[in-house]
C-alpha atoms as a PDB file:
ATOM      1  CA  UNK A   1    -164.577  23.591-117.004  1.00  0.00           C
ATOM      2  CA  UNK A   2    -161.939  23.530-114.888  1.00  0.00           C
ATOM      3  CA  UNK A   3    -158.221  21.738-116.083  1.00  0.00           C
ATOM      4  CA  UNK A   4    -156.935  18.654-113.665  1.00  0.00           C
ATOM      5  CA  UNK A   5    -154.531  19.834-111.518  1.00  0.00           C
ATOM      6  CA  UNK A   6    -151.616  17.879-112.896  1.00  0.00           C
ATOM      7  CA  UNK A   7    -151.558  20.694-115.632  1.00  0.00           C
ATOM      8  CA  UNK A   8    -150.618  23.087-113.535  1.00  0.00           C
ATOM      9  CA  UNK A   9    -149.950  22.700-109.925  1.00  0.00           C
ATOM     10  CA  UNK A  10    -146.474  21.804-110.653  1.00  0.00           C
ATOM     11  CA  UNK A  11    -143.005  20.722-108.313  1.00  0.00           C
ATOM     12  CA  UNK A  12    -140.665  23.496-107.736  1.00  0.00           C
ATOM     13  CA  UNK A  13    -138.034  21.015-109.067  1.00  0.00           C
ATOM     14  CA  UNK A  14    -139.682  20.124-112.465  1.00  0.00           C
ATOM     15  CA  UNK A  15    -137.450  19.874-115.845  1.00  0.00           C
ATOM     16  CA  UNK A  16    -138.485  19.977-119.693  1.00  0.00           C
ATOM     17  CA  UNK A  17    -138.384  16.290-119.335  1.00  0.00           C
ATOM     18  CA  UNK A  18    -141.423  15.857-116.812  1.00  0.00           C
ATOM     19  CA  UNK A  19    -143.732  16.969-119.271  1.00  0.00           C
ATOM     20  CA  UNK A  20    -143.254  15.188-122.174  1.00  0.00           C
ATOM     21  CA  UNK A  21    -141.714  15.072-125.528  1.00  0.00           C
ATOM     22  CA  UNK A  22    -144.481  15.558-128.755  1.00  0.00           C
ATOM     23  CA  UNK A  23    -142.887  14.415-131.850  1.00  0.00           C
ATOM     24  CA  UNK A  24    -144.888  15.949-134.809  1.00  0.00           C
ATOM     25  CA  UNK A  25    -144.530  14.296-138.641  1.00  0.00           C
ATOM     26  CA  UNK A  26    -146.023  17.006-140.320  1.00  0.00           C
ATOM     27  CA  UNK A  27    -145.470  19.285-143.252  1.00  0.00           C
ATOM     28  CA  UNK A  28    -144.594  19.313-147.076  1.00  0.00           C
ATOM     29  CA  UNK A  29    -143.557  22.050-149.601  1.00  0.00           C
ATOM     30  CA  UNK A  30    -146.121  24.523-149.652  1.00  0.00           C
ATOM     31  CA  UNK A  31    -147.580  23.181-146.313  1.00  0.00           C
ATOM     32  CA  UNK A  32    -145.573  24.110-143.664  1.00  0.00           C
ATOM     33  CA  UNK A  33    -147.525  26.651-141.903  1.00  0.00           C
ATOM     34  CA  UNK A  34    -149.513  23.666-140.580  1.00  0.00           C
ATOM     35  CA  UNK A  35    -146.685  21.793-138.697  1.00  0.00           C
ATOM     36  CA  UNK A  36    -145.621  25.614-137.041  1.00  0.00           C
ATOM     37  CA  UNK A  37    -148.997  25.709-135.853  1.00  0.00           C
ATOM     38  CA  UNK A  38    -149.027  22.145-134.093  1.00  0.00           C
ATOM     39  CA  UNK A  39    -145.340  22.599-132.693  1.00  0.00           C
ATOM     40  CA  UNK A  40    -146.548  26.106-131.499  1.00  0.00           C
ATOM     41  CA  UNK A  41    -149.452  25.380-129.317  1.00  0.00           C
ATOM     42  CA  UNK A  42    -148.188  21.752-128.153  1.00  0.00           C
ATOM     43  CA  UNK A  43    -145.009  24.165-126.388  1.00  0.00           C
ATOM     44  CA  UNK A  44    -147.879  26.849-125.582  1.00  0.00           C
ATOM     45  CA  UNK A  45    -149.942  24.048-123.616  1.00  0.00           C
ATOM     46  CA  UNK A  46    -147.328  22.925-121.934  1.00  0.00           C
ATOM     47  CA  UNK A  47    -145.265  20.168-123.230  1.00  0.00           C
ATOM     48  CA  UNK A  48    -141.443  20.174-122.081  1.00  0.00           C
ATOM     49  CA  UNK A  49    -140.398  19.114-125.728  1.00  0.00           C
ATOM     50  CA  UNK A  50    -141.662  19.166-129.001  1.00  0.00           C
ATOM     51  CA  UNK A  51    -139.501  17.917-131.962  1.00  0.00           C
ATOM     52  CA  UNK A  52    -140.613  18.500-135.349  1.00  0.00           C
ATOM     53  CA  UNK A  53    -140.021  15.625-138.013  1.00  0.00           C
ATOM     54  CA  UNK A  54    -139.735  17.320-141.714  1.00  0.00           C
ATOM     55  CA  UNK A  55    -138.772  16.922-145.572  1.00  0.00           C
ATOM     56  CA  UNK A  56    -135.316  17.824-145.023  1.00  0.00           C
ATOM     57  CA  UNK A  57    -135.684  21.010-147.365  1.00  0.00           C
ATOM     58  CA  UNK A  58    -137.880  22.823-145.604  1.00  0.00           C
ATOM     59  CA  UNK A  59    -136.151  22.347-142.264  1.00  0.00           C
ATOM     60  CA  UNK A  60    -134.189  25.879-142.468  1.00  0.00           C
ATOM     61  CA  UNK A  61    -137.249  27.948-143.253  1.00  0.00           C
ATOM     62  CA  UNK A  62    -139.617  26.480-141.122  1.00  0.00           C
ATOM     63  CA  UNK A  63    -136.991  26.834-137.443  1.00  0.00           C
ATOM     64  CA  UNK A  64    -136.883  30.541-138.239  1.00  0.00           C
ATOM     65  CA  UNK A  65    -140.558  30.685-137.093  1.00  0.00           C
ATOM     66  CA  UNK A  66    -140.878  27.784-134.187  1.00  0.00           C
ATOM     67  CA  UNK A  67    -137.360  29.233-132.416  1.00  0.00           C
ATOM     68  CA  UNK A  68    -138.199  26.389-129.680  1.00  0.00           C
ATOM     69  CA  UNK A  69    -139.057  23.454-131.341  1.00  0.00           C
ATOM     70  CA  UNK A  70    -135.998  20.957-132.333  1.00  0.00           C
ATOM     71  CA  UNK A  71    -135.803  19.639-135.724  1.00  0.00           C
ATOM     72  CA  UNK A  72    -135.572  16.419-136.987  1.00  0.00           C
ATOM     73  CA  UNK A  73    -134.725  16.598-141.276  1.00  0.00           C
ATOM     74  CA  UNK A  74    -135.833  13.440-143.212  1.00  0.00           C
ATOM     75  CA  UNK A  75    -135.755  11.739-146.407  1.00  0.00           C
ATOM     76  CA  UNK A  76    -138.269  13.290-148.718  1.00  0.00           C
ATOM     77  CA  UNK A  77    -139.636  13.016-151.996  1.00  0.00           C
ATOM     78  CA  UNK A  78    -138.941  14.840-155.518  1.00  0.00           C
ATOM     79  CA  UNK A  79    -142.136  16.039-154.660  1.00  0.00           C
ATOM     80  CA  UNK A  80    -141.399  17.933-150.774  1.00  0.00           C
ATOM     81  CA  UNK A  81    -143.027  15.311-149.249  1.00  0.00           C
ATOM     82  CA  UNK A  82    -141.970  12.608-146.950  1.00  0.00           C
ATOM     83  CA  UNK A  83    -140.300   9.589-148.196  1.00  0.00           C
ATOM     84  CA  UNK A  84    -140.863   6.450-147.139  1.00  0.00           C
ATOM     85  CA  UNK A  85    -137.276   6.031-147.155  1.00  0.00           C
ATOM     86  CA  UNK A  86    -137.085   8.105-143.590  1.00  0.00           C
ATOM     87  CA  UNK A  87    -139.236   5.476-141.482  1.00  0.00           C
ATOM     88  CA  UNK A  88    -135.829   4.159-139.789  1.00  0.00           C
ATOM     89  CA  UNK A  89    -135.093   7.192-138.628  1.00  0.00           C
ATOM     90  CA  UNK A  90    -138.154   7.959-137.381  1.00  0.00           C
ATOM     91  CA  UNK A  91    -139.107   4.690-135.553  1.00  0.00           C
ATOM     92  CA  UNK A  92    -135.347   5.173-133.850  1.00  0.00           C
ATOM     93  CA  UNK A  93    -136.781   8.618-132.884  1.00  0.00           C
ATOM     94  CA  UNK A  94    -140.007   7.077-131.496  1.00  0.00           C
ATOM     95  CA  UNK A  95    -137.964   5.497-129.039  1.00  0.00           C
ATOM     96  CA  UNK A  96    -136.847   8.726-127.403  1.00  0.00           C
ATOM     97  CA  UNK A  97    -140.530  10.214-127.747  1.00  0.00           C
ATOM     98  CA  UNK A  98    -143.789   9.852-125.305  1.00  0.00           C
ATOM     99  CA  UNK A  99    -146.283  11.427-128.038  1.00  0.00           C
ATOM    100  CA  UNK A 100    -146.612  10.974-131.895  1.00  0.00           C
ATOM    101  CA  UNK A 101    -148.574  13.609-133.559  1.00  0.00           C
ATOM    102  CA  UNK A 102    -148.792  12.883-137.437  1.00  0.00           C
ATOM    103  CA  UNK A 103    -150.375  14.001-139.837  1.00  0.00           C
ATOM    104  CA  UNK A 104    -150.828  18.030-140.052  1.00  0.00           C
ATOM    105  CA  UNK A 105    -150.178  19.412-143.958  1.00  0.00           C
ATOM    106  CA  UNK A 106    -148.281  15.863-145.389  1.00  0.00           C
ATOM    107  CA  UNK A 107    -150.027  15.653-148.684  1.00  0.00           C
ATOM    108  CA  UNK A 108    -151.608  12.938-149.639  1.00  0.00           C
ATOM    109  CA  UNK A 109    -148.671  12.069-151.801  1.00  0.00           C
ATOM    110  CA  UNK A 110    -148.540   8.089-152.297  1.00  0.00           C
ATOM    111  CA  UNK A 111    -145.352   7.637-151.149  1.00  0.00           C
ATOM    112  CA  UNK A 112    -146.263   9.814-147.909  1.00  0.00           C
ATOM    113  CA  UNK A 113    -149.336   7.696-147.198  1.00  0.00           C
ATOM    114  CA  UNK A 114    -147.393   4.428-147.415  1.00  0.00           C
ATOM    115  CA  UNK A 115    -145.364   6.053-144.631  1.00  0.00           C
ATOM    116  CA  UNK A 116    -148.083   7.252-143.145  1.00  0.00           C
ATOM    117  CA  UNK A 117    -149.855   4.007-142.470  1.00  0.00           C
ATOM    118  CA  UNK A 118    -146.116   1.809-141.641  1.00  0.00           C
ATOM    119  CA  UNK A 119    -145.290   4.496-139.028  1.00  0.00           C
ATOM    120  CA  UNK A 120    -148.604   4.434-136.998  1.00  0.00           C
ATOM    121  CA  UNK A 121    -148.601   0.526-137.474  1.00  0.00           C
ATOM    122  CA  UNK A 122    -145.772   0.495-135.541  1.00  0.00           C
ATOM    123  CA  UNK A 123    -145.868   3.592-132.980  1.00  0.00           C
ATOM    124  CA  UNK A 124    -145.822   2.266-129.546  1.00  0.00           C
ATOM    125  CA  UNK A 125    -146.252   5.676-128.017  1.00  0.00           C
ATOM    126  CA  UNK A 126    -149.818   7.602-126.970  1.00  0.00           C
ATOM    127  CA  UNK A 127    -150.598   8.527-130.937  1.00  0.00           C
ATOM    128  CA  UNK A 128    -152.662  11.062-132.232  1.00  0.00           C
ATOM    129  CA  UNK A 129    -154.496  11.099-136.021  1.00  0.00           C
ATOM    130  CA  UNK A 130    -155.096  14.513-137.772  1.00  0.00           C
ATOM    131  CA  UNK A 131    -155.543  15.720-141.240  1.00  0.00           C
ATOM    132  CA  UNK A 132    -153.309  13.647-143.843  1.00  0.00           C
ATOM    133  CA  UNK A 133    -152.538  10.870-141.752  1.00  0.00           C
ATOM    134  CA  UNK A 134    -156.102  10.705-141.336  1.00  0.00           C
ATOM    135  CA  UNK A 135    -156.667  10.642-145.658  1.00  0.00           C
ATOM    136  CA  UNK A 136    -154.068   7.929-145.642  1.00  0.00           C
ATOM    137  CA  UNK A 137    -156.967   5.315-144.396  1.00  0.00           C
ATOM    138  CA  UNK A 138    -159.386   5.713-147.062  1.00  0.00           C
ATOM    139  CA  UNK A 139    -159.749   2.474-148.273  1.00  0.00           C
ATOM    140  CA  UNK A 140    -157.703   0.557-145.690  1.00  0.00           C
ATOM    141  CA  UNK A 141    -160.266   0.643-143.117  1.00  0.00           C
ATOM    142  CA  UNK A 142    -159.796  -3.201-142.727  1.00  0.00           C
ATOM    143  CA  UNK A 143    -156.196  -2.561-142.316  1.00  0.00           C
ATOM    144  CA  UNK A 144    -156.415   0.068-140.322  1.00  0.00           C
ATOM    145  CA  UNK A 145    -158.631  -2.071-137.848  1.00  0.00           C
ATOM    146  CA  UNK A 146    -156.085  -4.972-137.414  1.00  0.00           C
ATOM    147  CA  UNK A 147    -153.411  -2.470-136.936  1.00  0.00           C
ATOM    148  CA  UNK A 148    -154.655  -0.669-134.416  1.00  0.00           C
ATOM    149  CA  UNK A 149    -155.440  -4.128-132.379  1.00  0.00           C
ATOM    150  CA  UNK A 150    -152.119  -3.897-130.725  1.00  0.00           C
ATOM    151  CA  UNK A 151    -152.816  -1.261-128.564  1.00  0.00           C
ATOM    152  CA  UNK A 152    -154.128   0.647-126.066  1.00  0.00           C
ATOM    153  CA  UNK A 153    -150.931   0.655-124.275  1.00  0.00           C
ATOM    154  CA  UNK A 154    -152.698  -0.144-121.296  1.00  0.00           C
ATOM    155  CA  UNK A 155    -156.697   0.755-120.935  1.00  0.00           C
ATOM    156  CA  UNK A 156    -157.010   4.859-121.070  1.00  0.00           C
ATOM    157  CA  UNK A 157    -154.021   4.810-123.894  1.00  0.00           C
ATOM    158  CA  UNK A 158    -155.855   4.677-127.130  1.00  0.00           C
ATOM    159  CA  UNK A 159    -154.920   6.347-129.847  1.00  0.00           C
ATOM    160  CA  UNK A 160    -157.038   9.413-131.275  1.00  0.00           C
ATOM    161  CA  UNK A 161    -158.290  10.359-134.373  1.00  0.00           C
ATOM    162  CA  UNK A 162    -159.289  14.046-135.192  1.00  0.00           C
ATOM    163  CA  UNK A 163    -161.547  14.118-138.141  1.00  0.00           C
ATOM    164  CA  UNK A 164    -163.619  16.811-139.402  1.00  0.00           C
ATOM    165  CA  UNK A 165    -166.465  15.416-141.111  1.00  0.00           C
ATOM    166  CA  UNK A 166    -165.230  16.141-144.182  1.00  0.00           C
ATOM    167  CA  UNK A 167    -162.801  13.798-143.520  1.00  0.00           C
ATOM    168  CA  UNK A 168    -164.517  10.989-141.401  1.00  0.00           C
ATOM    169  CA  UNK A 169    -167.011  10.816-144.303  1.00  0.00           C
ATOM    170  CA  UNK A 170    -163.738   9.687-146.717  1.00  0.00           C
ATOM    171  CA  UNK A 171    -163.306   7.276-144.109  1.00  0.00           C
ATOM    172  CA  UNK A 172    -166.347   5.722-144.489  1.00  0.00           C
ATOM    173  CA  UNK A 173    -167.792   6.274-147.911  1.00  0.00           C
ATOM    174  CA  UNK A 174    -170.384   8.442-147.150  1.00  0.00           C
ATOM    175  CA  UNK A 175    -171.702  12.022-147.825  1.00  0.00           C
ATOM    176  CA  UNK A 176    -170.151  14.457-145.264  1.00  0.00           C
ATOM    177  CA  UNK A 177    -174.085  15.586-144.679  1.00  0.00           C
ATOM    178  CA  UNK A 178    -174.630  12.106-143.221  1.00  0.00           C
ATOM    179  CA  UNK A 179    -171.631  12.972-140.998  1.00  0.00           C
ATOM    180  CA  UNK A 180    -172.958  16.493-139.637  1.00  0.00           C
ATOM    181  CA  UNK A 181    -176.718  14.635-138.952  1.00  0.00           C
ATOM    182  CA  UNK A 182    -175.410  12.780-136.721  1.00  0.00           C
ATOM    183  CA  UNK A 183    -171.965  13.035-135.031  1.00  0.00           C
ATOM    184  CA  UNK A 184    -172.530  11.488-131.997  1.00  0.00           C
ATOM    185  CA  UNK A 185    -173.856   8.669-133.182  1.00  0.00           C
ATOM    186  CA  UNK A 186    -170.741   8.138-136.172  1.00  0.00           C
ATOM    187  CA  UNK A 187    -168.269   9.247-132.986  1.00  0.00           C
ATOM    188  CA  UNK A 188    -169.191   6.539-130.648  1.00  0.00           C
ATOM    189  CA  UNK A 189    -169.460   4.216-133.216  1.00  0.00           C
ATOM    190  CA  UNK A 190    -166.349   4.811-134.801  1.00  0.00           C
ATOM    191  CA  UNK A 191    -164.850   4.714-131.260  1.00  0.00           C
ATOM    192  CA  UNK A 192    -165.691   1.441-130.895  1.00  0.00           C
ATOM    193  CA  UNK A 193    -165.492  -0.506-133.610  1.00  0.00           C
ATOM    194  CA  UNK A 194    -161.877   0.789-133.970  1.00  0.00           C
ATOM    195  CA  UNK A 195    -160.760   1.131-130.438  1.00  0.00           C
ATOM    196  CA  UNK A 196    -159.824   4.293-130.472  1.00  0.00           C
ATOM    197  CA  UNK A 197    -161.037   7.646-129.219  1.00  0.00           C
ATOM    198  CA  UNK A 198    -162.507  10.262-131.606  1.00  0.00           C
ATOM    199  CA  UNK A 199    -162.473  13.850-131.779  1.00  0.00           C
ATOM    200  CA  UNK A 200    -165.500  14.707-134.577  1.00  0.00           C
ATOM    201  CA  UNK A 201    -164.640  18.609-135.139  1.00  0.00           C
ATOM    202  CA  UNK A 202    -166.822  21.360-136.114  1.00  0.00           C
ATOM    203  CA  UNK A 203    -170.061  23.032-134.525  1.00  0.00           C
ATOM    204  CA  UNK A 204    -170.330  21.124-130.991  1.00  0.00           C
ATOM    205  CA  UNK A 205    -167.402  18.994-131.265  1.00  0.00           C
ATOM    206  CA  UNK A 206    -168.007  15.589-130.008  1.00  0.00           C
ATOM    207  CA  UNK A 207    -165.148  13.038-128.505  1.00  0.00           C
ATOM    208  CA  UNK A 208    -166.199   9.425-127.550  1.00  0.00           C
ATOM    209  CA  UNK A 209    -163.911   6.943-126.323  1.00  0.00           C
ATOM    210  CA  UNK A 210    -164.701   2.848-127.118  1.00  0.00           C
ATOM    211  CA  UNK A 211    -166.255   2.285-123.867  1.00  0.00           C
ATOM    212  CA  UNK A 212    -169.714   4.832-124.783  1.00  0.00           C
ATOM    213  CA  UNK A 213    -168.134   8.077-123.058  1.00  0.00           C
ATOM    214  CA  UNK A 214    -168.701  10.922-125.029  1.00  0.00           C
ATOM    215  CA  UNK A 215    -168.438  14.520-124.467  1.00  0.00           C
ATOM    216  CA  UNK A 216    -170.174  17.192-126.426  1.00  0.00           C
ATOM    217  CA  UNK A 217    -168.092  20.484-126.482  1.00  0.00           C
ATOM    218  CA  UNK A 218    -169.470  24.221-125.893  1.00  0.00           C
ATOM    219  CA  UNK A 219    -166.581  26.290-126.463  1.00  0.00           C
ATOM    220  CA  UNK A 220    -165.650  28.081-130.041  1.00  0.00           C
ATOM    221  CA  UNK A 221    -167.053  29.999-132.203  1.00  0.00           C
ATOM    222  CA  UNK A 222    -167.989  30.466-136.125  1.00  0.00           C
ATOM    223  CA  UNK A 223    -164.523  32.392-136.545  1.00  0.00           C
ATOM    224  CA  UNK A 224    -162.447  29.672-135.982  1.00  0.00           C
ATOM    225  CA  UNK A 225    -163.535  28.482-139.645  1.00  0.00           C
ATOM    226  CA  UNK A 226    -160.430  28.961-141.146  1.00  0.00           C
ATOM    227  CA  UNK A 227    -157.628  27.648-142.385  1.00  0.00           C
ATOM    228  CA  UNK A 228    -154.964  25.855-139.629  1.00  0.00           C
ATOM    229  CA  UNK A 229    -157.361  26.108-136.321  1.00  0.00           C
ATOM    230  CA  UNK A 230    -157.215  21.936-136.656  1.00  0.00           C
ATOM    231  CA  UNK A 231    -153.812  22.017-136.423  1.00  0.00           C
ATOM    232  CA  UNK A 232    -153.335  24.032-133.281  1.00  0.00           C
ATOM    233  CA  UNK A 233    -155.983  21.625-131.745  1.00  0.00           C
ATOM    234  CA  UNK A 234    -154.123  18.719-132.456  1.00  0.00           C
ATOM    235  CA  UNK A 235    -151.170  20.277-131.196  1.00  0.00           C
ATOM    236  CA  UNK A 236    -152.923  21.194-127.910  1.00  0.00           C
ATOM    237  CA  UNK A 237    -153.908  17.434-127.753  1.00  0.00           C
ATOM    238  CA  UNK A 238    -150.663  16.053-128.070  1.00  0.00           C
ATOM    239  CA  UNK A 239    -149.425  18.477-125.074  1.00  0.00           C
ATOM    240  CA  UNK A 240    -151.747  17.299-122.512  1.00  0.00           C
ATOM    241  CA  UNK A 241    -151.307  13.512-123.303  1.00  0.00           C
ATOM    242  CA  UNK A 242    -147.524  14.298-123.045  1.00  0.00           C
ATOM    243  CA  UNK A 243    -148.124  15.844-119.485  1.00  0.00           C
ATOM    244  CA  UNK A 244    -149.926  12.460-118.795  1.00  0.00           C
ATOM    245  CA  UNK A 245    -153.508  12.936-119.302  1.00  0.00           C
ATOM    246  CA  UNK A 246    -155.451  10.012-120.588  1.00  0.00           C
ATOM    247  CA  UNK A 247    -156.507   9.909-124.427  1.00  0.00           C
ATOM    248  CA  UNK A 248    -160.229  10.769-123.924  1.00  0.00           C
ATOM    249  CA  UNK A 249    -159.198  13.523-120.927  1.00  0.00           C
ATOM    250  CA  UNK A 250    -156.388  14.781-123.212  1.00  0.00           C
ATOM    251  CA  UNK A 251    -159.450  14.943-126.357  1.00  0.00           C
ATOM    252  CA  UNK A 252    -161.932  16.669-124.012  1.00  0.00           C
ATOM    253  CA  UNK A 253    -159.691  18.916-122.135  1.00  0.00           C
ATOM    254  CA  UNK A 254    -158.173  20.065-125.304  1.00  0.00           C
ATOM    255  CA  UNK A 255    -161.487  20.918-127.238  1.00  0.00           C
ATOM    256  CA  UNK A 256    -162.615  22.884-124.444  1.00  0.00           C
ATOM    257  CA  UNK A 257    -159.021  24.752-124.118  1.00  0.00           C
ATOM    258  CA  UNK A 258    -159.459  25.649-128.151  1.00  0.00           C
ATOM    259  CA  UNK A 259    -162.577  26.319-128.109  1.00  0.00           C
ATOM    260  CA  UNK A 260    -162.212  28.975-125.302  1.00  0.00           C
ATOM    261  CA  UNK A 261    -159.005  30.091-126.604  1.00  0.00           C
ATOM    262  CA  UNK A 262    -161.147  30.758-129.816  1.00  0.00           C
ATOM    263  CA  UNK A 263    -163.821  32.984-128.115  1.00  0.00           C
ATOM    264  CA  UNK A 264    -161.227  35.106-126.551  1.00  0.00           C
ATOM    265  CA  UNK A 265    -159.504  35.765-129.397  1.00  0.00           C
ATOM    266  CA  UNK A 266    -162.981  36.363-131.245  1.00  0.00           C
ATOM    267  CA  UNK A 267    -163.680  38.968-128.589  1.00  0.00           C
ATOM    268  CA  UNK A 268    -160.460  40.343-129.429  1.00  0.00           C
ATOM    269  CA  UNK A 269    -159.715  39.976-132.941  1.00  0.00           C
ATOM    270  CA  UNK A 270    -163.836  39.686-134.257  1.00  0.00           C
ATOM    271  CA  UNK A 271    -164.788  36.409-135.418  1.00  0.00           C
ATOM    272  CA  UNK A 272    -164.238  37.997-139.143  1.00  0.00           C
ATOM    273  CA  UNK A 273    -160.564  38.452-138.716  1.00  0.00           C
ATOM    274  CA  UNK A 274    -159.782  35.562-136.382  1.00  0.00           C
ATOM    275  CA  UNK A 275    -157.037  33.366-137.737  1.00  0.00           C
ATOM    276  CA  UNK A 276    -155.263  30.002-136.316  1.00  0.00           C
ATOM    277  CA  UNK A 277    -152.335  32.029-134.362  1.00  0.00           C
ATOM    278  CA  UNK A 278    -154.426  34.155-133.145  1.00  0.00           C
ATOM    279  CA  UNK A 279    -156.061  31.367-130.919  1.00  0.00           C
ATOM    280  CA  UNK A 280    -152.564  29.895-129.695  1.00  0.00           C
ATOM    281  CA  UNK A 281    -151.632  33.793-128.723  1.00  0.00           C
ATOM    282  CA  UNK A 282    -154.946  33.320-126.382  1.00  0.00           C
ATOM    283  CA  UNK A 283    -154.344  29.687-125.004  1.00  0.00           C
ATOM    284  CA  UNK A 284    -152.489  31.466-121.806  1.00  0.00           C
ATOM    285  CA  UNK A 285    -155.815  33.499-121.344  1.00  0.00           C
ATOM    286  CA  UNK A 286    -157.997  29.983-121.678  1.00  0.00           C
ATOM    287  CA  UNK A 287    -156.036  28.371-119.121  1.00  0.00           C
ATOM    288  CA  UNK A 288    -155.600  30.771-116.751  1.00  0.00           C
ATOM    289  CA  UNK A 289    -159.960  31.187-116.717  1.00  0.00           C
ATOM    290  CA  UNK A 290    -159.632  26.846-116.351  1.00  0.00           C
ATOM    291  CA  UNK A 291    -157.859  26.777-113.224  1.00  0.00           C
ATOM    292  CA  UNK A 292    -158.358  28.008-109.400  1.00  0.00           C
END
């Protein structure tokens, strides 16, 4: 597949600010290796800025590993989690933002799920769903649907929701094996009765957007079963709806990228001892074998 060539055919002229700012709520104490991993591939796949929204304690250890991502400290709880005391601040910082990612290693800490749920009720930039953010809606389905009504922000901006099925079966009550027997069907569905598009991960990821598209992925590999390869995705995500893709492009574009970036590093690394950097160390290698 090859990558539009708004990705990387770009003016001599360009600054950081042409290509987007991702702002990332993620992380909680004893979780933040998942919000380095997000703010690590969104700069590896291009976006101009990525600003990192955390409990306010683990601020200092986590900018010793993400050198280029800005931090944003926030109210948290007595448990390391986000408060729901920091939504001012971060609906101020939405303002300055083009992409919300949220939801990669918050807990499922009450509090944090409250905040969860206010802050994507109210995001009026491209938004994208992952991981704990995603937990937050089990049981507020109805909620979640009425929510949601107020955008796209105009027809291709929907927000997108990564589950695994793990997690989509939460959503809906059902066994997970209900899930795996039949993604596409659960993806489209989901995609339009919410209005939003869907990335269902695992074997043969499938996206679907609420008009019927879907897109059936052939990339990856059995290695990338481990522990923080959903996070890099969503950070990959976020950084091509910053540089202006359209949700379902941004979804499809993205798989594919991780998915290659995943058999490389396999090739490299075996698919025994592959781990989540490990693919963002190989995104440069996926997109240069994506474009002319």
């Amino acid at each position: 597949m090859q990558l539009p060539q708004q990705l990387y055919k770009r003016k001599e002229d360009s600054h950081k600010n042409d290509f987007g700012h991702v702002f990332i709520l993620a992380g909680s104490l004893g979780m933040t290796g998942a919000a380095i991993l997000a703010a690590k591939s969104a700069l590896r796949c291009g976006a101009g800025l990525v600003t990192l929204g955390l409990p306010e304690s683990l601020v200092r250890a986590v900018a010793s590993h993400t050198v280029e991502v800005m931090m944003l400290p926030l109210a948290e709880t007595s448990d390391g989690t986000l408060s729901k005391t920091a939504f001012d601040k971060i609906k101020e910082f939405l303002e300055k933002s083009d992409v919300l990612l949220i939801g990669p290693g918050l807990s499922q800490n009450i509090q944090t799920q409250e905040l969860i749920r206010k802050t994507i009720f109210e995001s009026r930039v491209k938004t994208l769903i992952d991981a704990d953010a995603i937990n937050a809606w089990a049981g507020f389905l109805d909620k979640f649907k009425v929510g949601i009504s107020c955008l796209p922000l105009d027809k291709t901006d929907f927000r997108i929701i990564t589950p695994h099925p793990g997690e989509m079966a939460r959503l809906l009550d059902v066994s997970p094996k209900n899930i795996q027997n039949k993604k596409r069907e659960v993806a489209r569905n989901f995609a339009k009765e919410y209005n939003l598009v869907v990335v269902l991960k695992g074997y043969q990821t499938v996206v679907a957007d609420p008009a019927g598209s879907i897109y059936v992925n052939k990339t990856g590999n059995s290695g990338m079963s481990t522990a923080g390869c959903g996070d890099v995705l969503s950070g990959i995500i976020a950084a091509l709806l910053a540089q202006g893709l359209n949700s379902f492009d941004a979804a499809k574009y993205g798989v594919y990228l991780h998915g290659l970036a995943g058999d490389l590093a396999a090739q490299e690394k075996t698919q025994l001892a592959l781990i989540a950097s490990d693919i963002i160390d190989c995104i440069p290698a996926a997109i240069k074998k994506s474009i002319k």
